[in-house]
C-alpha atoms as a PDB file:
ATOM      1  CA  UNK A   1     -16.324 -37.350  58.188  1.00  0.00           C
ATOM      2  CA  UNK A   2     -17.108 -38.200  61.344  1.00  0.00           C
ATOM      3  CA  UNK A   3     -19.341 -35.835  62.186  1.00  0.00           C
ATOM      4  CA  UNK A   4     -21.650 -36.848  59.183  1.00  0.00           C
ATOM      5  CA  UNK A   5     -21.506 -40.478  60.144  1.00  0.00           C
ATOM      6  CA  UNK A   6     -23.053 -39.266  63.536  1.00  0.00           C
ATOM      7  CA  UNK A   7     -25.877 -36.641  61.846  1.00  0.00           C
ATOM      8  CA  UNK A   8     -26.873 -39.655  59.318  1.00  0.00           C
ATOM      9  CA  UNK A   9     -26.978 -42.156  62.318  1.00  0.00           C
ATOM     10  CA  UNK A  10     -29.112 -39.436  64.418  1.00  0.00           C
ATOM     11  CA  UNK A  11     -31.396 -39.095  61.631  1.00  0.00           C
ATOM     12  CA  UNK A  12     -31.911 -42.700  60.984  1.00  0.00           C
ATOM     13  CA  UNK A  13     -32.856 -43.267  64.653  1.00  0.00           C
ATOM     14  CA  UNK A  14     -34.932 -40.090  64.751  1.00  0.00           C
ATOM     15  CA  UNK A  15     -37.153 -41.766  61.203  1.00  0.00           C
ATOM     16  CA  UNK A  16     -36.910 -45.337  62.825  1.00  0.00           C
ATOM     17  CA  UNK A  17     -38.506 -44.340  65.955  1.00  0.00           C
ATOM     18  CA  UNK A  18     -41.512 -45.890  67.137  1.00  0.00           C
ATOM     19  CA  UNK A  19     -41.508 -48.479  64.261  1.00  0.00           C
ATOM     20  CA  UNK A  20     -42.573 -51.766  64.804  1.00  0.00           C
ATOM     21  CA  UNK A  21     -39.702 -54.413  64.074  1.00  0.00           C
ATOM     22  CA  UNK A  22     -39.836 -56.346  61.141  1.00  0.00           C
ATOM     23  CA  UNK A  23     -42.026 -59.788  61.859  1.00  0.00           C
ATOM     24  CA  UNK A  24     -40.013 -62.500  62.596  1.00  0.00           C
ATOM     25  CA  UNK A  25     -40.506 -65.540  60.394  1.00  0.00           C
ATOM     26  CA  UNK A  26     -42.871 -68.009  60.981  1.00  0.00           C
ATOM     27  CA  UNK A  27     -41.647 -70.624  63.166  1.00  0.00           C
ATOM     28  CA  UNK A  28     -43.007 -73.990  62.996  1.00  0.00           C
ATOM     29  CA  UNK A  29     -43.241 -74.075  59.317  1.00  0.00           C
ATOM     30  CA  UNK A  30     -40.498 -77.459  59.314  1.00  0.00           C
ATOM     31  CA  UNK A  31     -42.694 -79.253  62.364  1.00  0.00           C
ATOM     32  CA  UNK A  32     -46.398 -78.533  59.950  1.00  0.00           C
ATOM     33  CA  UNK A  33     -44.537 -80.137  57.016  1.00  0.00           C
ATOM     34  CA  UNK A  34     -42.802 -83.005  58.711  1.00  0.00           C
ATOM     35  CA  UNK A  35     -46.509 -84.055  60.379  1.00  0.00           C
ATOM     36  CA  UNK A  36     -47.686 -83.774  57.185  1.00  0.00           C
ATOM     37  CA  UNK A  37     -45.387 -85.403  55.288  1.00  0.00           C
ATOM     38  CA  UNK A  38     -45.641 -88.383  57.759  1.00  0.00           C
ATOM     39  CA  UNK A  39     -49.328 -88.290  57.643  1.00  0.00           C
ATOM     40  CA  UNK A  40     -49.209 -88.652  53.733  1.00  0.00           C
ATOM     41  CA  UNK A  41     -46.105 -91.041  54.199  1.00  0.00           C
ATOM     42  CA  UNK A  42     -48.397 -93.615  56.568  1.00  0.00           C
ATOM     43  CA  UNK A  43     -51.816 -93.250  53.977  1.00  0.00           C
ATOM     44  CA  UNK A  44     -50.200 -93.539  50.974  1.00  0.00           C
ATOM     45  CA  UNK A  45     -52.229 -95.841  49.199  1.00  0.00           C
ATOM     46  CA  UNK A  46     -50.382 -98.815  47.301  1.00  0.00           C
ATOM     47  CA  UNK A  47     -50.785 -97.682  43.979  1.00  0.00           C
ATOM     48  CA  UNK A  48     -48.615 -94.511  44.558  1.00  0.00           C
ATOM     49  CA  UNK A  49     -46.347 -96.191  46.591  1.00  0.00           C
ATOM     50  CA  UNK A  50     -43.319 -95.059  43.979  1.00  0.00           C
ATOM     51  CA  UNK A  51     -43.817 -92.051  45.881  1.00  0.00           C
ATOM     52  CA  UNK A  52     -42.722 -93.211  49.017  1.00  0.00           C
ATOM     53  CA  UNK A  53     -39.308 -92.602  48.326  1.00  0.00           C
ATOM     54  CA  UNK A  54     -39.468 -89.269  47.899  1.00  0.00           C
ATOM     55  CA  UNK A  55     -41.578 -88.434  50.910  1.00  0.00           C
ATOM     56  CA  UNK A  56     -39.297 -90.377  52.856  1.00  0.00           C
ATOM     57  CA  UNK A  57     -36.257 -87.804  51.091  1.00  0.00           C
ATOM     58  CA  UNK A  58     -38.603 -85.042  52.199  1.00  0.00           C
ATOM     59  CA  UNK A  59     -38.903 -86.270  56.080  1.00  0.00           C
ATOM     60  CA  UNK A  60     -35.050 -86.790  55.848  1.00  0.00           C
ATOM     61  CA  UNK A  61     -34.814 -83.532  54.531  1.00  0.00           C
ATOM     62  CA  UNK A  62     -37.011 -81.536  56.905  1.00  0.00           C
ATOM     63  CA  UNK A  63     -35.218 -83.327  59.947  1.00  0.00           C
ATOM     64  CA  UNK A  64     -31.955 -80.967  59.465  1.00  0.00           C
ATOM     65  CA  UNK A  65     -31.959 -78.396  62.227  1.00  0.00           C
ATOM     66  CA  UNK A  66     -32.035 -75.628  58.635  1.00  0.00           C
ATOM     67  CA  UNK A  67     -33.868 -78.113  55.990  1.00  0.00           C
ATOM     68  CA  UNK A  68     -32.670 -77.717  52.318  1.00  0.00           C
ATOM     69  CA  UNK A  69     -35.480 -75.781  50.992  1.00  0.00           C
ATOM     70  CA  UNK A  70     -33.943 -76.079  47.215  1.00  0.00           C
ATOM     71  CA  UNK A  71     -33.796 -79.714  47.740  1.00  0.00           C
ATOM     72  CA  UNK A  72     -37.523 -79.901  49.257  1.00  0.00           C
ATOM     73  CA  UNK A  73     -38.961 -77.516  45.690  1.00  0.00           C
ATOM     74  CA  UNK A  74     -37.132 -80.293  43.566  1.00  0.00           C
ATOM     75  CA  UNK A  75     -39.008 -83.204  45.354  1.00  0.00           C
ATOM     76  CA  UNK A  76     -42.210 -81.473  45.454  1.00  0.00           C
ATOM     77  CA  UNK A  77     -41.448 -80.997  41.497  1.00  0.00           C
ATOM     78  CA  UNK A  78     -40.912 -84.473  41.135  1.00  0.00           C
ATOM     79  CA  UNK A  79     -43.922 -85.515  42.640  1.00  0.00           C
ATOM     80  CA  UNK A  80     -45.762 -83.320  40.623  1.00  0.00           C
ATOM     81  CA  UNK A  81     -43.813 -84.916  37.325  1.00  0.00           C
ATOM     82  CA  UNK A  82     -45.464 -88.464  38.637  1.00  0.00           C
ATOM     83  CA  UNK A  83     -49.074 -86.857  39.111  1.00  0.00           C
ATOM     84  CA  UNK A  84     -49.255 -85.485  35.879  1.00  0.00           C
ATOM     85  CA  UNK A  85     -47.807 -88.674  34.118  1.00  0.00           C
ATOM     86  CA  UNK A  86     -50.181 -90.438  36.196  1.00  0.00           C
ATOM     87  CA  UNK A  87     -53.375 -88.399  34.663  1.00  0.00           C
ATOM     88  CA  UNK A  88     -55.126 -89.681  32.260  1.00  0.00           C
ATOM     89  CA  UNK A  89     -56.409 -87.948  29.206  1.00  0.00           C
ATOM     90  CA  UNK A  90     -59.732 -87.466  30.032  1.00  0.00           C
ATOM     91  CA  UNK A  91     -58.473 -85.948  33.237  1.00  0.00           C
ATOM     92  CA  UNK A  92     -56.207 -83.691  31.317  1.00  0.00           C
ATOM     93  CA  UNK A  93     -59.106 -83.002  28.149  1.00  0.00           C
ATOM     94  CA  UNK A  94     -61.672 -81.869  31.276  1.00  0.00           C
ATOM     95  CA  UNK A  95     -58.820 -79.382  33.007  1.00  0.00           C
ATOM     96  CA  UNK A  96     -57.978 -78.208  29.749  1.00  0.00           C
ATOM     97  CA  UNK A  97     -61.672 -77.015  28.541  1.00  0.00           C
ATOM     98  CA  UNK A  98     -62.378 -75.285  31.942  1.00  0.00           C
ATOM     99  CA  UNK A  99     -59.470 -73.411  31.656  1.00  0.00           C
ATOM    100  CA  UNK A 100     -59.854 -72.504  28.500  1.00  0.00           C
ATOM    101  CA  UNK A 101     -63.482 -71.594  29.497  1.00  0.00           C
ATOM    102  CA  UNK A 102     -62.381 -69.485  32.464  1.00  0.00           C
ATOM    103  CA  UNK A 103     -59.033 -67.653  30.974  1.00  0.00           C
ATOM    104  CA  UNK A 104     -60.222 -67.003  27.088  1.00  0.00           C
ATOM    105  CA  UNK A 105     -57.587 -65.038  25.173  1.00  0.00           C
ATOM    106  CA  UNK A 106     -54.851 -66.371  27.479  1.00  0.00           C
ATOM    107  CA  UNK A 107     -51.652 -67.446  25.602  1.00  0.00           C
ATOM    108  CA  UNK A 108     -51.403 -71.138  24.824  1.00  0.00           C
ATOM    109  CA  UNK A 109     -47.824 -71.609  26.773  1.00  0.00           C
ATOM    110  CA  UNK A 110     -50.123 -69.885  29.930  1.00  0.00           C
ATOM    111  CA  UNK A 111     -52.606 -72.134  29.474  1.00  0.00           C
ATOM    112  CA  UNK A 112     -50.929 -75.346  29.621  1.00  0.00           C
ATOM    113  CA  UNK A 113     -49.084 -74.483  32.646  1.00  0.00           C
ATOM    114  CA  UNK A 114     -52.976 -73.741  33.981  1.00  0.00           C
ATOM    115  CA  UNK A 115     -54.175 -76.883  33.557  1.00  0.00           C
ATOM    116  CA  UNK A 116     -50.972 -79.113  34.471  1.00  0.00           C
ATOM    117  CA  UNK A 117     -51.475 -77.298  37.819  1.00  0.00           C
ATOM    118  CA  UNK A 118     -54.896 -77.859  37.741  1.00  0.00           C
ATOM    119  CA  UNK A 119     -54.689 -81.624  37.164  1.00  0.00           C
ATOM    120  CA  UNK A 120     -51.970 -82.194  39.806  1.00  0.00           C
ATOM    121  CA  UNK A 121     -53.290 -80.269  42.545  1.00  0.00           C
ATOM    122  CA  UNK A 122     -56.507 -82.110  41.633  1.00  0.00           C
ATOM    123  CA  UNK A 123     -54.482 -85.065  41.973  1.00  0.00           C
ATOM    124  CA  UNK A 124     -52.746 -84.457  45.268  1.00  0.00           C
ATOM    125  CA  UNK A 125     -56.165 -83.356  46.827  1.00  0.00           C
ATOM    126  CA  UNK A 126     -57.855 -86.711  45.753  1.00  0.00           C
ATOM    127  CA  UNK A 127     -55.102 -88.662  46.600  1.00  0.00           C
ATOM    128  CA  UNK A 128     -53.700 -86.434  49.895  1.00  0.00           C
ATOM    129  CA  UNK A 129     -50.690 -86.393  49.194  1.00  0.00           C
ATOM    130  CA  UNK A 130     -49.096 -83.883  50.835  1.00  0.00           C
ATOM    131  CA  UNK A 131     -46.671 -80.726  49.670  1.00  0.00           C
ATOM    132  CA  UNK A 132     -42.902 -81.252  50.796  1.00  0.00           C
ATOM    133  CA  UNK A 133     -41.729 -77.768  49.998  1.00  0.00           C
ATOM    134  CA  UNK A 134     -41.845 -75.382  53.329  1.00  0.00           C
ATOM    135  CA  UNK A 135     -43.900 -72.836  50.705  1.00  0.00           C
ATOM    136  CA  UNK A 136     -46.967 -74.135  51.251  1.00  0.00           C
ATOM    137  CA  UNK A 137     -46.367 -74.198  55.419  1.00  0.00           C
END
Protein backbone atom coordinates (compact mmCIF):
# COMPACT_ATOMS: atom_id res chain seq x y z
CA UNK A 1 0.00 0.00 0.00
CA UNK A 2 2.61 2.00 0.67
CA UNK A 3 4.25 2.05 -2.26
CA UNK A 4 1.07 3.42 -4.10
CA UNK A 5 0.62 6.14 -1.54
CA UNK A 6 4.21 7.27 -2.65
CA UNK A 7 3.59 6.80 -6.79
CA UNK A 8 0.12 8.85 -6.30
CA UNK A 9 1.98 11.52 -4.14
CA UNK A 10 4.92 11.60 -6.92
CA UNK A 11 2.44 12.07 -9.51
CA UNK A 12 0.51 14.75 -7.85
CA UNK A 13 3.70 16.81 -7.35
CA UNK A 14 4.95 15.97 -10.83
CA UNK A 15 1.01 17.59 -12.33
CA UNK A 16 1.21 20.39 -9.58
CA UNK A 17 4.47 21.63 -10.65
CA UNK A 18 4.98 25.02 -11.70
CA UNK A 19 1.35 26.01 -10.79
CA UNK A 20 0.63 29.17 -9.46
CA UNK A 21 -1.00 28.93 -5.85
CA UNK A 22 -4.44 29.54 -5.46
CA UNK A 23 -5.06 33.59 -4.84
CA UNK A 24 -5.36 34.38 -1.49
CA UNK A 25 -8.53 36.21 -0.52
CA UNK A 26 -8.92 39.66 -0.66
CA UNK A 27 -7.84 41.30 2.38
CA UNK A 28 -9.25 44.51 3.37
CA UNK A 29 -12.70 43.68 2.37
CA UNK A 30 -13.93 44.25 6.51
CA UNK A 31 -11.78 47.81 6.67
CA UNK A 32 -13.78 49.04 2.86
CA UNK A 33 -17.09 48.12 4.55
CA UNK A 34 -16.56 49.47 8.02
CA UNK A 35 -15.42 53.11 6.25
CA UNK A 36 -18.30 52.78 4.44
CA UNK A 37 -20.64 51.87 6.72
CA UNK A 38 -19.45 54.83 8.93
CA UNK A 39 -19.55 57.14 6.06
CA UNK A 40 -23.32 56.21 5.45
CA UNK A 41 -23.74 55.98 9.37
CA UNK A 42 -22.51 59.96 9.77
CA UNK A 43 -24.80 61.21 6.35
CA UNK A 44 -27.69 59.50 7.04
CA UNK A 45 -30.20 61.94 6.49
CA UNK A 46 -33.05 62.28 9.25
CA UNK A 47 -35.72 60.81 7.47
CA UNK A 48 -34.00 57.33 7.31
CA UNK A 49 -32.71 57.59 10.53
CA UNK A 50 -34.70 54.08 11.51
CA UNK A 51 -31.83 52.84 9.75
CA UNK A 52 -29.33 53.82 12.02
CA UNK A 53 -29.72 50.96 14.07
CA UNK A 54 -28.89 48.61 11.81
CA UNK A 55 -25.80 50.26 10.42
CA UNK A 56 -24.69 50.68 13.79
CA UNK A 57 -25.36 46.39 14.09
CA UNK A 58 -23.33 46.30 10.90
CA UNK A 59 -20.18 48.46 12.34
CA UNK A 60 -20.55 46.23 15.51
CA UNK A 61 -20.57 43.42 13.39
CA UNK A 62 -17.65 44.14 11.07
CA UNK A 63 -15.47 45.08 14.23
CA UNK A 64 -15.02 41.15 15.14
CA UNK A 65 -11.51 40.14 14.22
CA UNK A 66 -13.82 37.23 11.63
CA UNK A 67 -17.21 39.42 11.13
CA UNK A 68 -20.47 37.32 10.93
CA UNK A 69 -21.01 37.43 7.31
CA UNK A 70 -24.62 35.56 7.76
CA UNK A 71 -25.47 38.16 10.22
CA UNK A 72 -24.16 41.16 7.87
CA UNK A 73 -26.61 39.42 4.49
CA UNK A 74 -29.59 39.57 7.06
CA UNK A 75 -29.02 43.34 7.85
CA UNK A 76 -28.31 44.25 4.40
CA UNK A 77 -31.80 42.30 3.75
CA UNK A 78 -33.42 44.28 6.19
CA UNK A 79 -32.43 47.41 4.91
CA UNK A 80 -33.51 46.51 1.70
CA UNK A 81 -37.15 45.41 3.37
CA UNK A 82 -37.25 49.35 4.60
CA UNK A 83 -36.24 50.72 1.00
CA UNK A 84 -38.74 48.97 -0.74
CA UNK A 85 -41.54 49.75 1.89
CA UNK A 86 -40.28 53.13 1.66
CA UNK A 87 -40.98 53.36 -2.36
CA UNK A 88 -43.70 54.72 -3.46
CA UNK A 89 -45.91 53.49 -6.21
CA UNK A 90 -44.99 55.56 -8.82
CA UNK A 91 -41.44 54.58 -8.04
CA UNK A 92 -42.37 50.97 -8.16
CA UNK A 93 -45.09 51.49 -11.52
CA UNK A 94 -41.78 53.26 -13.42
CA UNK A 95 -39.23 50.14 -12.37
CA UNK A 96 -41.82 47.85 -13.22
CA UNK A 97 -42.53 49.09 -17.03
CA UNK A 98 -38.74 49.30 -17.82
CA UNK A 99 -38.29 46.00 -16.83
CA UNK A 100 -40.89 44.73 -18.42
CA UNK A 101 -39.66 46.75 -21.48
CA UNK A 102 -36.11 45.39 -21.24
CA UNK A 103 -36.80 41.49 -20.18
CA UNK A 104 -40.18 40.71 -22.39
CA UNK A 105 -41.21 37.07 -22.06
CA UNK A 106 -39.54 36.86 -18.63
CA UNK A 107 -41.66 34.99 -16.00
CA UNK A 108 -43.74 37.19 -13.74
CA UNK A 109 -42.08 35.73 -10.29
CA UNK A 110 -38.52 36.92 -12.33
CA UNK A 111 -39.80 39.99 -12.94
CA UNK A 112 -40.83 41.19 -9.68
CA UNK A 113 -37.69 40.23 -8.09
CA UNK A 114 -36.20 42.64 -11.17
CA UNK A 115 -37.77 45.51 -10.26
CA UNK A 116 -37.71 45.23 -6.26
CA UNK A 117 -33.94 45.24 -6.96
CA UNK A 118 -34.24 47.85 -9.22
CA UNK A 119 -36.16 50.18 -6.90
CA UNK A 120 -33.90 49.55 -3.87
CA UNK A 121 -30.65 49.84 -5.40
CA UNK A 122 -32.21 52.98 -6.92
CA UNK A 123 -32.96 53.82 -3.50
CA UNK A 124 -29.66 53.19 -1.79
CA UNK A 125 -27.83 55.10 -4.67
CA UNK A 126 -30.08 58.26 -4.15
CA UNK A 127 -29.99 58.06 -0.68
CA UNK A 128 -26.10 56.51 -0.20
CA UNK A 129 -26.71 54.31 1.88
CA UNK A 130 -24.25 51.98 1.94
CA UNK A 131 -24.15 47.85 1.56
CA UNK A 132 -23.27 46.07 5.00
CA UNK A 133 -22.72 42.63 3.57
CA UNK A 134 -18.74 41.98 2.81
CA UNK A 135 -20.26 40.80 -0.92
CA UNK A 136 -20.25 43.87 -2.31
CA UNK A 137 -16.39 44.71 -0.84
Amino acid sequence: CERQVDASFAQHKDRTAGRVKAAEPRTGKKDRARREVEKGLRALPPEDKELAPLLQAALDALAAVKPDEAALERLDAEVEDILWARATAAEKEAAAAEVRKKFRGRRPEDLDDLVRRKVVKASRDGRRIPHVSLFYY
